[in-house]
Protein backbone atom coordinates (compact mmCIF):
# COMPACT_ATOMS: atom_id res chain seq x y z
CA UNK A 1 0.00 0.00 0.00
CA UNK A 2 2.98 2.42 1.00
CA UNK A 3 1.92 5.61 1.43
CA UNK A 4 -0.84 5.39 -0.99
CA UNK A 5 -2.98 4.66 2.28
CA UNK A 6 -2.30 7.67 3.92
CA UNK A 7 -3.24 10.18 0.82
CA UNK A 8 -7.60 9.98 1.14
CA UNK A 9 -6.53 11.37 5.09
CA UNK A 10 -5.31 14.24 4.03
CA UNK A 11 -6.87 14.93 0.45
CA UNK A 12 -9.67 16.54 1.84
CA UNK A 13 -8.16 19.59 2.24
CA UNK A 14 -7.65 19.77 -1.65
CA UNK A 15 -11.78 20.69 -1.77
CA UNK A 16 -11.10 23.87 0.72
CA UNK A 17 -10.64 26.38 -2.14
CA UNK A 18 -13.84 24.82 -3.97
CA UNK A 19 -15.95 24.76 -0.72
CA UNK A 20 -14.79 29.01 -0.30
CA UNK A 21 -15.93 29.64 -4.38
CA UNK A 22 -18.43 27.15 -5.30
CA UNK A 23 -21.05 29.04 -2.88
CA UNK A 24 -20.33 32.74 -4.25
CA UNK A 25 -19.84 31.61 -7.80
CA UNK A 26 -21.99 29.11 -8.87
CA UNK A 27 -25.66 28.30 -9.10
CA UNK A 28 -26.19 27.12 -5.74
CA UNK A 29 -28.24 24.08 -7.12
CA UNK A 30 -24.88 23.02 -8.68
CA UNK A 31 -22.62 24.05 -5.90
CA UNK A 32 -25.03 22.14 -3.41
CA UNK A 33 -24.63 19.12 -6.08
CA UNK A 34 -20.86 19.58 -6.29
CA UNK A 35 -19.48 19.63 -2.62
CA UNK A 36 -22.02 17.18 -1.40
CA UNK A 37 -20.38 14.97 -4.00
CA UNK A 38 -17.26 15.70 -2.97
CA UNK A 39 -17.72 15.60 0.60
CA UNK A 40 -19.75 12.01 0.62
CA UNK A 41 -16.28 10.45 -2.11
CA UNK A 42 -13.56 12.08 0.54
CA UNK A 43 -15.18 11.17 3.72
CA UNK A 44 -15.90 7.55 2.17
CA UNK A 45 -12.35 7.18 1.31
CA UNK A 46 -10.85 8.39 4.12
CA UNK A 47 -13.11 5.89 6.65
CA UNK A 48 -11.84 3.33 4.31
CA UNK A 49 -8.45 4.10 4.80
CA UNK A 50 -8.69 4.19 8.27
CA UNK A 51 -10.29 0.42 8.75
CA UNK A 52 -7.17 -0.85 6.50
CA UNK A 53 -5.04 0.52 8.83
CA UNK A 54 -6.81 -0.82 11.76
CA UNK A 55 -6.70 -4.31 10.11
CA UNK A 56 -2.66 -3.77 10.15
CA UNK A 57 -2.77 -2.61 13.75
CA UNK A 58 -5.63 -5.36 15.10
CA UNK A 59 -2.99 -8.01 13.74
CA UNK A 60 -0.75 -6.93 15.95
CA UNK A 61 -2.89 -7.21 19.10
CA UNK A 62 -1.96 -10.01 21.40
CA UNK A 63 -5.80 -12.00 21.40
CA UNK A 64 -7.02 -10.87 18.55
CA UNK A 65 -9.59 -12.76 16.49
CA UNK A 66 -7.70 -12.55 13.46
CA UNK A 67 -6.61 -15.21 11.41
CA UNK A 68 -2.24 -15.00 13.04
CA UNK A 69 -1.14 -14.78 9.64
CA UNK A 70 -1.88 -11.32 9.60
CA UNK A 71 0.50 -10.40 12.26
CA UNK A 72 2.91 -11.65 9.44
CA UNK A 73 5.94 -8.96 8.44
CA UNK A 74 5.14 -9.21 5.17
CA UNK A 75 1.96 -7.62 6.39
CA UNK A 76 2.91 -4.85 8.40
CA UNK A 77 5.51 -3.82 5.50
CA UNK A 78 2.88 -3.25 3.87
CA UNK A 79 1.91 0.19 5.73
CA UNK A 80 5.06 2.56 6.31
CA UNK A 81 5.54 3.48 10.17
CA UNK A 82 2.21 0.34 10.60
CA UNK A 83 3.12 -0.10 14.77
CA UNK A 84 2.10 3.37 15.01
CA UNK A 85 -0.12 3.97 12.23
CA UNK A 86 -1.75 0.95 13.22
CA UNK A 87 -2.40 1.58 16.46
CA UNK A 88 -3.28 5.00 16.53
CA UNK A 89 -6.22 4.33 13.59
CA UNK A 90 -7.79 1.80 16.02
CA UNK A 91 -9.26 4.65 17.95
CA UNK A 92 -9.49 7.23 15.11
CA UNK A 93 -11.97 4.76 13.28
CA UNK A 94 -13.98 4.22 16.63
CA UNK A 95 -14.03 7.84 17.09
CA UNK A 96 -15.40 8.37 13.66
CA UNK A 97 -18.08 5.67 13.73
CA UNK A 98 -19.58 6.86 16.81
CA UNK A 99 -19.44 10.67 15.56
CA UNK A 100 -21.46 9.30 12.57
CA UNK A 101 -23.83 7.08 14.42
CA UNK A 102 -24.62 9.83 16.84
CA UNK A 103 -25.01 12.38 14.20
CA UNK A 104 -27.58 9.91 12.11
CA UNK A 105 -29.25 9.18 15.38
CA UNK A 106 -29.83 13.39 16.52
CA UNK A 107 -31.18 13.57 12.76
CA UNK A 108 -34.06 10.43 12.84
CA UNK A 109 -34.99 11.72 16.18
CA UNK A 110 -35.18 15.38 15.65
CA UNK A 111 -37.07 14.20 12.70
CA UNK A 112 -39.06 11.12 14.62
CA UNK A 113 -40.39 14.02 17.41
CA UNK A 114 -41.16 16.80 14.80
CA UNK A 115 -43.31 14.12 13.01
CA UNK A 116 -44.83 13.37 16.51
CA UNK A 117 -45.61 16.68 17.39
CA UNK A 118 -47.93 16.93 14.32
CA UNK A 119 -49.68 13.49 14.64
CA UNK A 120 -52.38 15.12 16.04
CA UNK A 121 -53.24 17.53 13.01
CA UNK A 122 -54.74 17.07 10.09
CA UNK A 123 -52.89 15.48 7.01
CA UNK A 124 -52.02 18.56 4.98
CA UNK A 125 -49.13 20.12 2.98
CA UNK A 126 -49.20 22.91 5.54
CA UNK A 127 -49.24 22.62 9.33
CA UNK A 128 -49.59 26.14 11.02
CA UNK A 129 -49.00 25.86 14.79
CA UNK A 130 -50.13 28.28 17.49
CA UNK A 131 -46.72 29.11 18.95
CA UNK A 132 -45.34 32.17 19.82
CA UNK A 133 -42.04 31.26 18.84
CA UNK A 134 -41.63 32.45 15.10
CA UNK A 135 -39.77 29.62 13.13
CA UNK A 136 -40.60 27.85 9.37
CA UNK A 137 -38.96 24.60 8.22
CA UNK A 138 -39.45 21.93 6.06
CA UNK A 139 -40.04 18.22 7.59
CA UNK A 140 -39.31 15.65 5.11
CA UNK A 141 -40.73 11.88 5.08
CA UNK A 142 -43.46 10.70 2.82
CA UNK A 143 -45.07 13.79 0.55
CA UNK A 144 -43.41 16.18 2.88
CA UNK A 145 -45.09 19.22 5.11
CA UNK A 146 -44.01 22.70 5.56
CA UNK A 147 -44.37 23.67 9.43
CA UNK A 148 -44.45 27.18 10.77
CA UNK A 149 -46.16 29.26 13.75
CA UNK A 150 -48.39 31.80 13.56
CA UNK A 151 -46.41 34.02 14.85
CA UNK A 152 -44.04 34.20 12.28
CA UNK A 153 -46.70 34.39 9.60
CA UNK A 154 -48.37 36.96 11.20
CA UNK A 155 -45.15 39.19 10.88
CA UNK A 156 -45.43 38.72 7.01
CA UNK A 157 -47.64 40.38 4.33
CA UNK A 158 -49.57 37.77 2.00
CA UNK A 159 -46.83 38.47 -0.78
CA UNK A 160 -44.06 37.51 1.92
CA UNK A 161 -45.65 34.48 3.27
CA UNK A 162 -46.20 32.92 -0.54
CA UNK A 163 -42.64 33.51 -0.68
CA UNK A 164 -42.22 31.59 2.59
CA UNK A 165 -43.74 28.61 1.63
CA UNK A 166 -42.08 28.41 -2.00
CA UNK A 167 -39.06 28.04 -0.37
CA UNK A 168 -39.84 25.38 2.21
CA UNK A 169 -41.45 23.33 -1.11
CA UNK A 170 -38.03 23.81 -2.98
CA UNK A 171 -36.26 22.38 0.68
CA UNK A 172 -38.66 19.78 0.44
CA UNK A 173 -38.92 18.99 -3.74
CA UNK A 174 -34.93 19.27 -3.97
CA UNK A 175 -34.64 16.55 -0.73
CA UNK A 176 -32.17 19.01 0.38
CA UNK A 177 -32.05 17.29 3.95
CA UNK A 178 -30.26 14.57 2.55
CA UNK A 179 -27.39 17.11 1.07
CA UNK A 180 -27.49 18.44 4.45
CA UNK A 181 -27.40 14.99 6.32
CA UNK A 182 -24.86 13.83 3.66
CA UNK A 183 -22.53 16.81 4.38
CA UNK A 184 -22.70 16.23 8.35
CA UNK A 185 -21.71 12.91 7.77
CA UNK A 186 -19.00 13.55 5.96
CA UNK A 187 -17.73 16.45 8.71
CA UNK A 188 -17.98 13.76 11.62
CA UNK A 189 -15.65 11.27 9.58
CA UNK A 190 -13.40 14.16 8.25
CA UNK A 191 -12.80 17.15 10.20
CA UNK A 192 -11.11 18.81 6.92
CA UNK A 193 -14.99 18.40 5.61
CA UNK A 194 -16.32 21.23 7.77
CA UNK A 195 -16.02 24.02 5.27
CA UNK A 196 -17.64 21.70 2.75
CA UNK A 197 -20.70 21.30 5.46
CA UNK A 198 -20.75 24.93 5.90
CA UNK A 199 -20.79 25.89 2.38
CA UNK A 200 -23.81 23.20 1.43
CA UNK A 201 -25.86 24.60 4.65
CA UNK A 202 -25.28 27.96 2.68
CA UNK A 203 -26.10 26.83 -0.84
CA UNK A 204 -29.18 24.40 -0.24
CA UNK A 205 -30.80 27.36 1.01
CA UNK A 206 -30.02 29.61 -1.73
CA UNK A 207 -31.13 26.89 -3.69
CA UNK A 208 -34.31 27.46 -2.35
CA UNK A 209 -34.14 31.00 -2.22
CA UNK A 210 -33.83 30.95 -6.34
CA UNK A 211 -36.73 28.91 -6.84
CA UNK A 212 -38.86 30.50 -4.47
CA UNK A 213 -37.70 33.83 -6.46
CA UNK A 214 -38.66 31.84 -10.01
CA UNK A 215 -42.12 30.22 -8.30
CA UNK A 216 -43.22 34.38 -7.37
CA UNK A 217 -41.69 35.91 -9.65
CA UNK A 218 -40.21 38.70 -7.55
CA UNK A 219 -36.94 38.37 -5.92
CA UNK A 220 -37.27 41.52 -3.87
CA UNK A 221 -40.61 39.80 -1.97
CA UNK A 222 -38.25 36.69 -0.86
CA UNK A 223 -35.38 38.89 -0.13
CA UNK A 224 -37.67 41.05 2.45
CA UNK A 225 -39.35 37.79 3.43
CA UNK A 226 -36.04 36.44 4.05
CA UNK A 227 -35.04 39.43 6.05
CA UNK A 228 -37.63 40.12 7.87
CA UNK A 229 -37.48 36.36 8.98
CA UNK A 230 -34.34 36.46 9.74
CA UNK A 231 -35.07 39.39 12.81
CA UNK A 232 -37.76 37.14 14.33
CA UNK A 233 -37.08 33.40 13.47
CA UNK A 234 -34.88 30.54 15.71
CA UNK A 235 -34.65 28.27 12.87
CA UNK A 236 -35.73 24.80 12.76
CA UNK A 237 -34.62 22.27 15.56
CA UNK A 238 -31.92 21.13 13.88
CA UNK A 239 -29.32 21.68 11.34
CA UNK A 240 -30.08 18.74 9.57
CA UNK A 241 -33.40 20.48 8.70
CA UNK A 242 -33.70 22.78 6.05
CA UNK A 243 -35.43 26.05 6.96
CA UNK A 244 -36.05 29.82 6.39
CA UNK A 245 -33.92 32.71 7.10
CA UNK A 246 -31.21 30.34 8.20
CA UNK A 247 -28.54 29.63 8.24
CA UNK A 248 -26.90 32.77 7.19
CA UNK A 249 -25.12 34.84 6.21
CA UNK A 250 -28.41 36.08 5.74
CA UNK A 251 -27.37 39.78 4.70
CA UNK A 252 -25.37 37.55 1.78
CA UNK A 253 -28.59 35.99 0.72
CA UNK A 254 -30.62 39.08 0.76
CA UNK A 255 -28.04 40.75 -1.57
CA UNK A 256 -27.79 37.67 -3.91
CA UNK A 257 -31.57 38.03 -4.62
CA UNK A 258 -31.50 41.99 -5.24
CA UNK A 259 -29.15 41.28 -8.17
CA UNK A 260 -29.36 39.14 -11.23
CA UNK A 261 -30.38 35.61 -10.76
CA UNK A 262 -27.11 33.01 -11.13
CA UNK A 263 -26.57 31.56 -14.92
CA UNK A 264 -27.15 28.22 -14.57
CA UNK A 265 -23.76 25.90 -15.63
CA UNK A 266 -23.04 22.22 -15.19
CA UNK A 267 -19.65 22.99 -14.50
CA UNK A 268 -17.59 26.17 -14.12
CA UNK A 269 -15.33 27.46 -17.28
CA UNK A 270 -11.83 26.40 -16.56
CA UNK A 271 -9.85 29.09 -16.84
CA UNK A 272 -11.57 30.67 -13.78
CA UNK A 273 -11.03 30.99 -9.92
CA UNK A 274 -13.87 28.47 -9.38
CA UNK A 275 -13.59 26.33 -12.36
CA UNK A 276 -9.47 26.00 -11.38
CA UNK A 277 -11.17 24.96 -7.98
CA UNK A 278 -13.36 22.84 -8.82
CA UNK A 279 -10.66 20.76 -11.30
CA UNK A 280 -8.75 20.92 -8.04
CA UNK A 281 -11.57 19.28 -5.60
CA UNK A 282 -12.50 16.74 -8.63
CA UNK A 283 -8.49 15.65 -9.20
CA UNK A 284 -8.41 15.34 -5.10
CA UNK A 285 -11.04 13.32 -5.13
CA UNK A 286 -10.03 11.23 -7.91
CA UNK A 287 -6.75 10.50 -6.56
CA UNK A 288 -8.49 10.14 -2.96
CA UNK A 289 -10.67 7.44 -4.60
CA UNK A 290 -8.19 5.83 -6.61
CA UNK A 291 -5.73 5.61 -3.31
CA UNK A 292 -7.87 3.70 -1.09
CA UNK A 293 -8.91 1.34 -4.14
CA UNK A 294 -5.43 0.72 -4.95
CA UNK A 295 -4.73 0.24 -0.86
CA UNK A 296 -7.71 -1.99 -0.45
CA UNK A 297 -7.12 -4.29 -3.48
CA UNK A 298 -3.19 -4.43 -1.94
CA UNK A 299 -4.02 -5.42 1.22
CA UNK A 300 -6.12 -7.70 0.22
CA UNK A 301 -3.89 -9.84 -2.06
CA UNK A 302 -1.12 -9.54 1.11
CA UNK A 303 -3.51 -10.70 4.20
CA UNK A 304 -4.99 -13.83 0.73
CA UNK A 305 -1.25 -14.94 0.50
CA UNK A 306 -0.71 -14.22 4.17
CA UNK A 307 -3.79 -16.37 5.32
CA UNK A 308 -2.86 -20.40 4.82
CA UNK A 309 -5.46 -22.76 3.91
């Protein structure tokens, strides 16, 4: 494997300058497409790196339920520096599976008890709750239903609460919780991933915010919906559910509508900040993939002609 199987650890960080670009550049559908991509091949890679290393280092544990021709030297030469690469990916891998189990658990439950809360109502599109807490989010599962309070709504003109629920129906017809879900992931197994959670939080709801613009057909009704939102809503009750006026920056948003709406590109024109940046992210992640591949098919030919019959 050599050194190959360190590479997808530290690739990550090649997808930094596209996370900073892709969000101010790009149509925010395709930047939300792009680093969710991105995020889900790097963090994949990485994990996968990880649990070859912590074959290497298990082998080496006195009592360990691997077959002892593992523990072989032809084995561990096949990691550079594997007593202590080994051994430190055994917790690194536990750390990262409990980070992701924990963050897929907060996310069915915050979604499990916001379903809950509305078993009570009728089955509609739209569930308006008597709260004085001002908040609007999309819930996802099944069709889909757009929850907000009334006294958020009643802080809105009519023009301003169309706007409102255009954008929770792009959260909702875009399945944007599952870029945001994807992207958390991704951070828990790869701390280099934050900025690439950050920036999707940012685009999915720009995302929204240009097809709630194209569904009214005035951009300066969701900007002021969006601002005026933004002075009186908490946000949803969790990250990992899309929602309006958050999260910011919102003043970004707001100016993003008052101008032109975003040409809409596949990809970015090469010879460009972004489209330099985004070549970068895809060759990181191309090299990330190809790494742990090349690692994993390695290791496994050593540990076959390691293993006797």
């Amino acid at each position: 494997m050599g050194v190959f199987v360190f590479l997808p650890l530290v690739l990550p960080l090649s997808a930094w300058p596209v996370a900073r670009l892709a969000a101010h550049r790009l149509h925010p559908r395709t930047a939300t497409w792009l680093l969710s991509g991105v995020a889900a091949v790097l963090a994949l890679c990485s994990t996968l790196c990880l649990a070859l290393l912590v074959v290497v280092g298990t082998a080496q544990l006195p009592g360990n339920p691997l077959p002892d021709g593992w523990s072989d030297p032809e084995v561990r030469e096949a990691v550079p520096y594997d007593e202590v690469a080994g051994t430190a990916a055994i917790p690194l891998l536990a750390a990262v599976l409990v980070a992701c189990s924990a963050a897929a658990w907060h996310h069915h439950r915050v979604r499990r008890d916001a379903a809950r809360a509305l078993a009570g109502l009728r089955r509609t599109s739209v569930a308006v709750l008597p709260d004085a807490v001002p908040y609007a989010y999309a819930l996802p599962g099944g069709r889909g239903r757009i929850v907000a309070s009334t006294s958020l709504l009643d802080c809105l003109e009519p023009a301003e609460r169309r706007a409102l629920f255009a954008h929770e129906r792009a959260h909702l017809a875009g399945s944007h919780h599952r870029f945001l879900l994807t992207v958390r992931l991704a951070a828990r197994a790869s701390p280099f991933l934050r900025p690439l959670r950050t920036a999707v939080a940012y685009t999915a709801e720009r995302w929204a915010d240009e097809d709630a613009a194209a569904a009214t057909g005035n951009r300066r009704v969701v900007a002021r919906a969006i601002g005026k939102a933004a002075l009186l809503s908490r946000g949803a009750p969790a990250a990992t559910l899309a929602h309006f006026a958050a999260p910011g920056p919102v003043p970004r948003r707001v100016a993003a509508l008052l101008g032109p709406a975003p040409a809409a590109r596949v990809w970015p024109p090469a010879f460009t900040a972004v489209g330099l940046a985004a070549w970068g992210a895809a060759a990181g992640t191309t090299v990330s993939a190809l790494s742990s591949a090349n690692s994993a098919v390695t290791l496994f030919f050593v540990l076959k002609a390691a293993t006797p019959l």
